[in-house]
Protein backbone atom coordinates (compact mmCIF):
# COMPACT_ATOMS: atom_id res chain seq x y z
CA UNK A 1 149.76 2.71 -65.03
CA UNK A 2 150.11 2.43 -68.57
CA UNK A 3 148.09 -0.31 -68.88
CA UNK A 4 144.91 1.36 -68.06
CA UNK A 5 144.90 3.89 -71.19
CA UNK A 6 141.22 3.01 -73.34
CA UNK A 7 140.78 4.96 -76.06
CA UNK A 8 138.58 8.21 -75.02
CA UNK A 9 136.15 7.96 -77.98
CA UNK A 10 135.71 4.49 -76.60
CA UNK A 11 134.70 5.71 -72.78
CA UNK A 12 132.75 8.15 -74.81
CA UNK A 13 130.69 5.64 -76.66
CA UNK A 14 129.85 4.08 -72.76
CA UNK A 15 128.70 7.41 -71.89
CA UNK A 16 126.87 7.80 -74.54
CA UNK A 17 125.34 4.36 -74.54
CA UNK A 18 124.04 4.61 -70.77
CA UNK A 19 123.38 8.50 -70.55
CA UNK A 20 121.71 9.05 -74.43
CA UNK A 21 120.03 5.24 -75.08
CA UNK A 22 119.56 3.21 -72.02
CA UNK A 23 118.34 5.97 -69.46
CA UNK A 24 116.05 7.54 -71.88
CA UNK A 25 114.15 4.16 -72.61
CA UNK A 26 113.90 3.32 -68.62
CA UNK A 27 112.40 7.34 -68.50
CA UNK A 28 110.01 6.56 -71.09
CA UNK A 29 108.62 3.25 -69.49
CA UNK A 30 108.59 5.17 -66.23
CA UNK A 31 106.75 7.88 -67.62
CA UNK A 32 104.43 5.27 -69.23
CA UNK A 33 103.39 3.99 -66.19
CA UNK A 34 102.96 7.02 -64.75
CA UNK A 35 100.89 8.19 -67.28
CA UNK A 36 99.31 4.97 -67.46
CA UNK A 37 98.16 5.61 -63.22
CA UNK A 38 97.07 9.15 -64.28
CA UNK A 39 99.95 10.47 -62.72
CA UNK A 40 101.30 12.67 -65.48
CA UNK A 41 103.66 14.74 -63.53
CA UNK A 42 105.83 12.54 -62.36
CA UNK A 43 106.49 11.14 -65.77
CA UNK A 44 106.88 14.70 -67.34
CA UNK A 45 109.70 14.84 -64.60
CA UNK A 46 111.19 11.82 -65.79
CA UNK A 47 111.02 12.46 -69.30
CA UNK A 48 112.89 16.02 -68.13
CA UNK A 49 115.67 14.53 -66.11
CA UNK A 50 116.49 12.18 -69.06
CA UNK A 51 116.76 14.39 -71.83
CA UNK A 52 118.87 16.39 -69.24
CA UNK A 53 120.80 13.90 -69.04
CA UNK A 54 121.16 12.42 -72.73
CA UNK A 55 121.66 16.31 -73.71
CA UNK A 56 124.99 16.41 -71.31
CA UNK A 57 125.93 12.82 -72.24
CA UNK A 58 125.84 13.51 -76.19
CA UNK A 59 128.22 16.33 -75.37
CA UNK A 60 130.72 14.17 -74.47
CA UNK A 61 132.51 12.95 -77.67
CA UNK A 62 136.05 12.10 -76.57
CA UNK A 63 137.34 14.88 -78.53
CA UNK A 64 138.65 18.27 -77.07
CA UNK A 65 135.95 20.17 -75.84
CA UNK A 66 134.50 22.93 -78.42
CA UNK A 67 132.08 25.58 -76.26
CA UNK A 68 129.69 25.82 -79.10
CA UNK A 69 129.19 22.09 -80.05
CA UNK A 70 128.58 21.22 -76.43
CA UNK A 71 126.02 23.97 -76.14
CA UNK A 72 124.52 22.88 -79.39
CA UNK A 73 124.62 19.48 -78.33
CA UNK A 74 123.44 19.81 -74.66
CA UNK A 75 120.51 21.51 -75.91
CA UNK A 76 119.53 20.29 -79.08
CA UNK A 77 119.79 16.80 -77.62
CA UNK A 78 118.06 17.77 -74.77
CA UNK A 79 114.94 19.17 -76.69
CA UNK A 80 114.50 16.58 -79.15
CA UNK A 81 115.16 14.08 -76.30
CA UNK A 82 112.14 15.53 -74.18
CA UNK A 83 110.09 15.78 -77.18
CA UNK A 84 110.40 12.52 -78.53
CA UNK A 85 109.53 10.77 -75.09
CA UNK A 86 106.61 13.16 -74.35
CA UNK A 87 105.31 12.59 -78.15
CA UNK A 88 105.45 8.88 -77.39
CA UNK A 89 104.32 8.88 -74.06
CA UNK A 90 101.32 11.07 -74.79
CA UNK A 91 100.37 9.11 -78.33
CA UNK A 92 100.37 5.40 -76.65
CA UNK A 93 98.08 6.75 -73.36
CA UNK A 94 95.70 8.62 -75.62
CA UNK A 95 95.61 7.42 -78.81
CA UNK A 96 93.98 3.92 -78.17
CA UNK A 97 91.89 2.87 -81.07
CA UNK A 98 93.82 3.18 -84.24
CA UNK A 99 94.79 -0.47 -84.31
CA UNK A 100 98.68 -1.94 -84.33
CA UNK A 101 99.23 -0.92 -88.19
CA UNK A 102 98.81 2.93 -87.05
CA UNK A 103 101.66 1.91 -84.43
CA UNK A 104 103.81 0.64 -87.26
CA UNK A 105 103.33 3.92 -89.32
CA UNK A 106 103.98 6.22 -86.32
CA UNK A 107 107.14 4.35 -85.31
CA UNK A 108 108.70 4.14 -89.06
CA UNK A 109 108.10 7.58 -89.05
CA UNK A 110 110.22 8.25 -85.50
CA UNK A 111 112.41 5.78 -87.17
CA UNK A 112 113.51 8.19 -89.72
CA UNK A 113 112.58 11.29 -87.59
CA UNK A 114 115.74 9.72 -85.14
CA UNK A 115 118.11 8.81 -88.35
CA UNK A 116 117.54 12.74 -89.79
CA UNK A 117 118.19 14.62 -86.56
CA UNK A 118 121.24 12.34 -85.64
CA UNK A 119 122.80 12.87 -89.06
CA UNK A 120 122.16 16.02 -89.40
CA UNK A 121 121.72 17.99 -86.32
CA UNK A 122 124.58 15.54 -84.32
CA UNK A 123 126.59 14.97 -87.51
CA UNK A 124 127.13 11.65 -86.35
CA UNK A 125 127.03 10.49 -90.36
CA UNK A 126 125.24 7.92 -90.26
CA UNK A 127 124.81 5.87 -92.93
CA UNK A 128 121.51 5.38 -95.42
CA UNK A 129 121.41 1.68 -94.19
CA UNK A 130 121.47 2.41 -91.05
CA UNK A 131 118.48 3.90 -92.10
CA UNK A 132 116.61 0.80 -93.13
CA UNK A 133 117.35 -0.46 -89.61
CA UNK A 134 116.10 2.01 -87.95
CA UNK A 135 112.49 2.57 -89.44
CA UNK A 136 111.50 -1.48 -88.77
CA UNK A 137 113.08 -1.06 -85.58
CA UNK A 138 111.42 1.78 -84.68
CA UNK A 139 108.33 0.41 -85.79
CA UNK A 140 108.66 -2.73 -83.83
CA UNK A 141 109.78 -0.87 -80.67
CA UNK A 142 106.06 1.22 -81.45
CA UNK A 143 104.11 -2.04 -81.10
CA UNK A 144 106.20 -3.79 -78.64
CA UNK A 145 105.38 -0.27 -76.21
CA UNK A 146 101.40 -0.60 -76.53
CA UNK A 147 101.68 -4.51 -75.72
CA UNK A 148 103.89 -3.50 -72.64
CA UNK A 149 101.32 -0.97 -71.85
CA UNK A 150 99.07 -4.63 -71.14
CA UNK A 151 101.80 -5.64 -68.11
CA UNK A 152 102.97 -2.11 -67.37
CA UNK A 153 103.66 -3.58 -64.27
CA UNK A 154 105.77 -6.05 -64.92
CA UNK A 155 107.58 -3.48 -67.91
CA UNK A 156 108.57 -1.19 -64.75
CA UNK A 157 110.77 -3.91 -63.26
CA UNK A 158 112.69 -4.01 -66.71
CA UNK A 159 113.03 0.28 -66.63
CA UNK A 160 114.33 -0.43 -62.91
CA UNK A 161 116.82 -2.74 -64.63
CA UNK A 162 117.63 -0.28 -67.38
CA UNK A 163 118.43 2.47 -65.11
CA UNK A 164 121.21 0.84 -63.14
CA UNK A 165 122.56 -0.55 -66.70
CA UNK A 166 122.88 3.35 -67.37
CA UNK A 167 124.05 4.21 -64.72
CA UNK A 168 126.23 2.02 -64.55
CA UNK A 169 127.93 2.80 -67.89
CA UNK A 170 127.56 6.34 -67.72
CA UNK A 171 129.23 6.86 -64.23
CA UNK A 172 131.48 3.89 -64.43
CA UNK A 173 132.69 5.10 -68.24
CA UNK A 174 132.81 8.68 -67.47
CA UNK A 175 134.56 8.40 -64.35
CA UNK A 176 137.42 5.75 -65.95
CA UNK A 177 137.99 8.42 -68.23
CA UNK A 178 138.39 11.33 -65.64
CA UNK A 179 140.83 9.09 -63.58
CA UNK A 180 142.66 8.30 -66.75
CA UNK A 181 143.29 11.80 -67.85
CA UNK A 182 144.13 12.53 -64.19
CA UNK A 183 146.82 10.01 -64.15
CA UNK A 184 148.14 10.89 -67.33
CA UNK A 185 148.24 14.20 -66.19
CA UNK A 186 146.21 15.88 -68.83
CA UNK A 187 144.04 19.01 -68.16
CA UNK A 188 140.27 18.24 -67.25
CA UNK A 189 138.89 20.98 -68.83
């Protein structure tokens, strides 16, 4: 049974990649559609359950557990999470006329918004180039969400897709690490 040891920090990063990044973006394009059919409350409930989710997920580290970091993390995560979605969700449905180059400027700005709260609220030291990747990317991802808005319908077949990816690595990752540390008879909690 030896065989089966992965590194925790590496069933971690799973976790973290399904329940923080890929659950979050299939929320948002849910909640875009939503909004999009004038049906705000369901995608407020979507945007909820998500950041619920990424705030437990970015708890999970694959270090021993510290009481205060995971409440700091559950909940810090959790609000900036919610937040960021309902910002974005609320500034592509309403804000419809300042043209693609306001889109740019409003992304680069969650670009570096994202970079400053994960260094320094997550400490998850990332580095300063990381942060010229991020504010282009961000700004893309901006421009790229008001064309999907034009073939929401097809965009909420992709967030269908996103959510079993998610899933998928957040259940399959987190429980591969609870039956490892079960058969290596470590302590769950």
């Amino acid at each position: 049974m030896n065989n089966l040891q992965i590194d925790p920090a590496t069933l971690a990063s799973f976790i973290q990649i399904g329940g923080q990044y890929m659950l979050p973006i299939a929320a948002l394009l849910r909640a875009l559609y939503s909004g999009y059919r004038g049906k705000a409350p369901e995608g407020v409930i979507q945007i909820l359950g998500a950041a619920a989710i990424a705030g437990v997920s970015s708890s999970i580290n694959g270090q021993p557990p510290n009481l205060q970091n995971i409440v700091t993390d559950i909940l810090g995560n959790t609000v900036f999470t919610a937040g960021l979605l309902a910002f974005i969700v609320v500034y592509l449905i309403r804000v419809t006329n300042l043209g693609w180059i306001m889109d740019v400027v409003v992304g680069g700005i969650i670009g570096g918004v994202l970079w400053f709260f994960s260094n320094y609220w997550l400490g998850m030291n990332w580095s300063i180039w990381l942060l010229i990747l991020i504010v282009p990317a961000c700004a893309l991802g901006m421009v790229l969400l008001r064309f999907a808005l034009r073939q929401i319908f097809r965009v909420v077949r992709i967030a269908t897709y996103l959510v079993v990816i998610g899933l998928v690595l957040a259940i399959g990752a987190g429980g591969f690490l609870l039956l490892q540390t079960v058969l290596s008879g470590g302590k769950l909690i």
